[in-house]
Protein backbone atom coordinates (compact mmCIF):
# COMPACT_ATOMS: atom_id res chain seq x y z
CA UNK A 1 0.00 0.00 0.00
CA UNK A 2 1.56 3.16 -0.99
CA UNK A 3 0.46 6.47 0.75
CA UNK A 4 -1.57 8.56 -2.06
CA UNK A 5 0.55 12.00 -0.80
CA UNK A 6 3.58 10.04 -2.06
CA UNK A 7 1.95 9.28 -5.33
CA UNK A 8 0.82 12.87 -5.49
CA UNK A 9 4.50 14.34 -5.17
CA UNK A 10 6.05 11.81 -7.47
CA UNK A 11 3.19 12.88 -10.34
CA UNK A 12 3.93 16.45 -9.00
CA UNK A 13 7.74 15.65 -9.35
CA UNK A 14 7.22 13.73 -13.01
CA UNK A 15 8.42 11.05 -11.93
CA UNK A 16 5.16 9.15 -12.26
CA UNK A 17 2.75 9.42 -15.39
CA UNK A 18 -1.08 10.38 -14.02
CA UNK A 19 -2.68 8.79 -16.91
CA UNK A 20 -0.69 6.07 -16.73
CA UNK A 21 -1.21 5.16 -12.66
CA UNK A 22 -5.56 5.89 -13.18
CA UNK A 23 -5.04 3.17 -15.88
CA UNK A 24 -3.53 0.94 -12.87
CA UNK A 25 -6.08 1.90 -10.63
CA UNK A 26 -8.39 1.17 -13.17
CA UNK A 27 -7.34 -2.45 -14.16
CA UNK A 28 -7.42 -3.66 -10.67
CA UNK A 29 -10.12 -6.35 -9.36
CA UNK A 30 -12.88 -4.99 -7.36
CA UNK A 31 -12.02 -7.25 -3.79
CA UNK A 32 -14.37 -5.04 -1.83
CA UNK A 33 -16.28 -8.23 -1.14
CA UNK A 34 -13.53 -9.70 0.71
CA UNK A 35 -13.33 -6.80 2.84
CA UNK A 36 -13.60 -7.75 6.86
CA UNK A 37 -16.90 -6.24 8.70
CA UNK A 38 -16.64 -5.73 12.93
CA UNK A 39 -19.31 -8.13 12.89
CA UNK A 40 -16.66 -10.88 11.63
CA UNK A 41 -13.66 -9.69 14.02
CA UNK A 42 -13.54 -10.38 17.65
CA UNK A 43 -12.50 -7.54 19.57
CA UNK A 44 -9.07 -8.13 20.98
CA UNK A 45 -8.11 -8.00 24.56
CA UNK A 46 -5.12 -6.98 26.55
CA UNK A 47 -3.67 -7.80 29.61
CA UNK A 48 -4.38 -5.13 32.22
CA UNK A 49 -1.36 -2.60 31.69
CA UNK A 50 0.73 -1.89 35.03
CA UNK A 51 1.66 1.53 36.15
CA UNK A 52 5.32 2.18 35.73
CA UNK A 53 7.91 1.67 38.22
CA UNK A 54 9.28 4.45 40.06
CA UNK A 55 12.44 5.91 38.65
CA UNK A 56 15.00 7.27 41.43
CA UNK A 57 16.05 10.64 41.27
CA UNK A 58 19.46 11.94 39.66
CA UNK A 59 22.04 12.86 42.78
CA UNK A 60 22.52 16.69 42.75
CA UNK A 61 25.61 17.55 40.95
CA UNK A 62 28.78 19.06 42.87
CA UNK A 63 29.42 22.37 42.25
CA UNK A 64 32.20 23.20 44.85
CA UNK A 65 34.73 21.21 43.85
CA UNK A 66 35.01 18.84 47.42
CA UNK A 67 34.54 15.56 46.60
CA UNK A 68 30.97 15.71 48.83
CA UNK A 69 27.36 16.11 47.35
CA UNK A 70 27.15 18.50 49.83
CA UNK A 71 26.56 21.67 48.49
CA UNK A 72 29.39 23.41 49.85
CA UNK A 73 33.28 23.14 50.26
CA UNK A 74 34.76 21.22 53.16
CA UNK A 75 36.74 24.23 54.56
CA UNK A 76 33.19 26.85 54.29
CA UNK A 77 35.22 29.04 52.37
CA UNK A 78 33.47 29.92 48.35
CA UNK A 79 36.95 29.10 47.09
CA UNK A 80 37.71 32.91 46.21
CA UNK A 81 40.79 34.28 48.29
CA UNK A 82 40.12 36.74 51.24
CA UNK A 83 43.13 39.77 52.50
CA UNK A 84 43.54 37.10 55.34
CA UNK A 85 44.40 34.57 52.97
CA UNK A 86 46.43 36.93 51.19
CA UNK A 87 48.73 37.95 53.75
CA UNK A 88 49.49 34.58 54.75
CA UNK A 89 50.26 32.93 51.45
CA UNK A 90 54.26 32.69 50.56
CA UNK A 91 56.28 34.14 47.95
């Protein structure tokens, strides 16, 4: 079965004859008599359809650079240097 907007852009695209493809259309066998009715079709039935499992939450990422999840630095400071710091560092 071919999709008739796919037909449409390949006539579109002249890549398919129109005349030619109602000529096809034309010379097929009417099987409308072998078409299925709902009367001839049971319906089909499912298994009941379980809610899905709970999914854990993603651990917060680590933005201080301690090897915690912690939110904050093991020493308190926001890693940024303070004149205390800078008076005691060496040179």
């Amino acid at each position: 079965m071919i999709d008739k907007r796919v037909i449409e852009r390949q006539i579109r695209k002249g890549k398919l004859d129109a005349q030619a493809y109602r000529r096809t259309l034309e010379a097929l066998p009417d099987v409308s008599d072998r078409v299925a009715r709902d009367t001839d079709v049971e319906p089909v039935r499912s298994a009941p359809v379980s809610p899905p499992e709970a999914q854990p939450e993603p651990p917060e990422a680590d933005d201080d650079g301690d090897d915690g999840d912690d939110g904050d630095d093991e020493d308190g400071d926001d890693g940024e240097e303070t004149p205390s710091d800078a008076s005691s560092a060496s040179y």
